[in-house]
Protein backbone atom coordinates (compact mmCIF):
# COMPACT_ATOMS: atom_id res chain seq x y z
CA UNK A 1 -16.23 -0.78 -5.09
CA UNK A 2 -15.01 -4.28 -4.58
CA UNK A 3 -11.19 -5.57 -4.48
CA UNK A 4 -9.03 -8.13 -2.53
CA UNK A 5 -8.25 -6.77 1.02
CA UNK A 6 -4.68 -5.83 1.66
CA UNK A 7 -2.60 -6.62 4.97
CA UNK A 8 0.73 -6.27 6.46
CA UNK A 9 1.98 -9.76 4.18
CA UNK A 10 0.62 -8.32 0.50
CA UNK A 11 3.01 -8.62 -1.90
CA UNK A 12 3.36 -4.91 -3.33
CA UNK A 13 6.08 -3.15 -5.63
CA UNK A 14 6.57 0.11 -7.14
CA UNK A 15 6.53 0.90 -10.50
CA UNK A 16 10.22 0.68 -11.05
CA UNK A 17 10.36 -3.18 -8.84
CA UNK A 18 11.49 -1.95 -5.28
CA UNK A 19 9.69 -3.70 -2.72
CA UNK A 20 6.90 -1.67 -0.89
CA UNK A 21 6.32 -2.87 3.23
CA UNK A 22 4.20 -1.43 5.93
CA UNK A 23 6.51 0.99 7.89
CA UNK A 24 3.78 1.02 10.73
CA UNK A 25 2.40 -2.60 11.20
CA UNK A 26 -0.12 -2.30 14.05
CA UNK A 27 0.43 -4.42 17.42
CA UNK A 28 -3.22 -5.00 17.73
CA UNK A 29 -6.46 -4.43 15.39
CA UNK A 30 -7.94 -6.61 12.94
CA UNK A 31 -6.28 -9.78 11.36
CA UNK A 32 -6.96 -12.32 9.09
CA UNK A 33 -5.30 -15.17 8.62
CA UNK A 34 -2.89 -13.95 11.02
CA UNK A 35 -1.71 -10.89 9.17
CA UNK A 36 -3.04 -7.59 10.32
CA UNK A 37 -5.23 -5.71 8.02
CA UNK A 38 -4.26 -2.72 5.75
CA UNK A 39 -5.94 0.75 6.69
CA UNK A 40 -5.32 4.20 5.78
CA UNK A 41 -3.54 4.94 9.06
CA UNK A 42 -0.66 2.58 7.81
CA UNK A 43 2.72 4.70 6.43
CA UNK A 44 4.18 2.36 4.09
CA UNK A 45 8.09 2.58 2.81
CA UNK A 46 9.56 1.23 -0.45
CA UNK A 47 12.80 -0.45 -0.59
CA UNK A 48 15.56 -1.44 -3.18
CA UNK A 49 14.05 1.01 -5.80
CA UNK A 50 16.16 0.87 -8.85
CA UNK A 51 14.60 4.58 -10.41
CA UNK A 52 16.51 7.41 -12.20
CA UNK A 53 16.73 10.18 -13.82
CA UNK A 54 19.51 11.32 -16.11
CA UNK A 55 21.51 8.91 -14.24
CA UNK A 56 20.61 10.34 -11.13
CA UNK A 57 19.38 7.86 -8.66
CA UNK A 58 15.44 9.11 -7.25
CA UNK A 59 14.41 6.16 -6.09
CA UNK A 60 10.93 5.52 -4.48
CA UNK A 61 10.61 5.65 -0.74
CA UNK A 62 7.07 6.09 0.37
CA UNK A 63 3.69 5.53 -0.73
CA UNK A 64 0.30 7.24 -0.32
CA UNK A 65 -2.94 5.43 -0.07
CA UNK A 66 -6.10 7.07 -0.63
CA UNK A 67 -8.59 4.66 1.13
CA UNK A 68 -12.32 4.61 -1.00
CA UNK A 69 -15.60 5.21 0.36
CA UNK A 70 -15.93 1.78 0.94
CA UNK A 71 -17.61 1.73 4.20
CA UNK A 72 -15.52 -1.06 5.40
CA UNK A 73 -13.19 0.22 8.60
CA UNK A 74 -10.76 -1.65 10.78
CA UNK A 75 -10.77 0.47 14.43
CA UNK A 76 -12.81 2.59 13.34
CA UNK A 77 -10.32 3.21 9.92
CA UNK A 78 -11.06 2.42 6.55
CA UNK A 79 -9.16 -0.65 5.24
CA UNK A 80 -7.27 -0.80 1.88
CA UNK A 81 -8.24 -2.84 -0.76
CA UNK A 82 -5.77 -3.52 -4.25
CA UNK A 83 -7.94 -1.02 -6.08
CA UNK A 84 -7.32 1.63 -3.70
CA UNK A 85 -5.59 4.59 -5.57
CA UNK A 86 -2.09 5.16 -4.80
CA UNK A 87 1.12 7.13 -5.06
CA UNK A 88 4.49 6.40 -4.83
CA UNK A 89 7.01 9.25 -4.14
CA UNK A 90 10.58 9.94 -3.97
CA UNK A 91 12.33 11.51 -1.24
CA UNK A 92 11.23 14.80 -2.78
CA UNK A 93 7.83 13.99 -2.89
CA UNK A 94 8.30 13.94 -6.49
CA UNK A 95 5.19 11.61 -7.94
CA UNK A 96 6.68 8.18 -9.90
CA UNK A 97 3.90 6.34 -10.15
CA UNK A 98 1.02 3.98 -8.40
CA UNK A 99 2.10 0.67 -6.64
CA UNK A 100 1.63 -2.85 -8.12
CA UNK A 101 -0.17 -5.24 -5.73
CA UNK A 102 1.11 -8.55 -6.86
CA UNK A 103 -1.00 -10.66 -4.01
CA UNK A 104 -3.53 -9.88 -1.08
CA UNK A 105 -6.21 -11.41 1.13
CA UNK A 106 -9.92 -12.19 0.25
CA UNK A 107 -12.17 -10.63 -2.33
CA UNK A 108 -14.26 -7.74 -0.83
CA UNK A 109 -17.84 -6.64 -2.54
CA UNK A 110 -19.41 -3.76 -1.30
CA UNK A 111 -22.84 -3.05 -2.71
């Protein structure tokens, strides 16, 4: 599996264009190029999601990461890379679709 590593500063959306931010940013662990790397033990929330249905509003809020088998961990966590599978919900846990990483960090190849 190989992708570009994600921190706390990628530039990730929903599906519908609200704005998706780690909720839990970690004080410590590792960073790289001053932003703190992405794992699986980061909640992350999604803002300004413009979603409905039948003119109800069901906006995303949250998303899921499922971290691969990559082998690479952060504290002992494995990090998230832009081809990690994903899952954005609404408040009802309803499934809306996977995130769009616009930017990360540096290309990771793990052979």
């Amino acid at each position: 599996m190989s992708g570009n590593l994600l921190d706390t500063g990628a530039v990730i959306g929903c599906p519908h264009g609200g704005r998706v931010t780690a909720a839990t940013p970690p004080a410590g662990g590792l960073r790289v190029a001053g932003a703190a790397v992405a794992t699986a033990a980061h909640h992350y929330v999604v803002t300004g999601c413009p979603h409905t249905v039948d003119r109800v509003p069901t906006p995303c809020v949250t998303v899921r990461w499922t971290a691969g088998r990559t082998g690479i961990t952060a504290d002992g966590v494995p990090v998230l890379l832009d081809t990690s599978a994903a899952q954005c919900f609404s408040a009802a846990l309803v499934p809306q679709g996977p995130p769009a990483v616009q930017a990360a960090q540096r290309k990771v190849t793990v052979r």
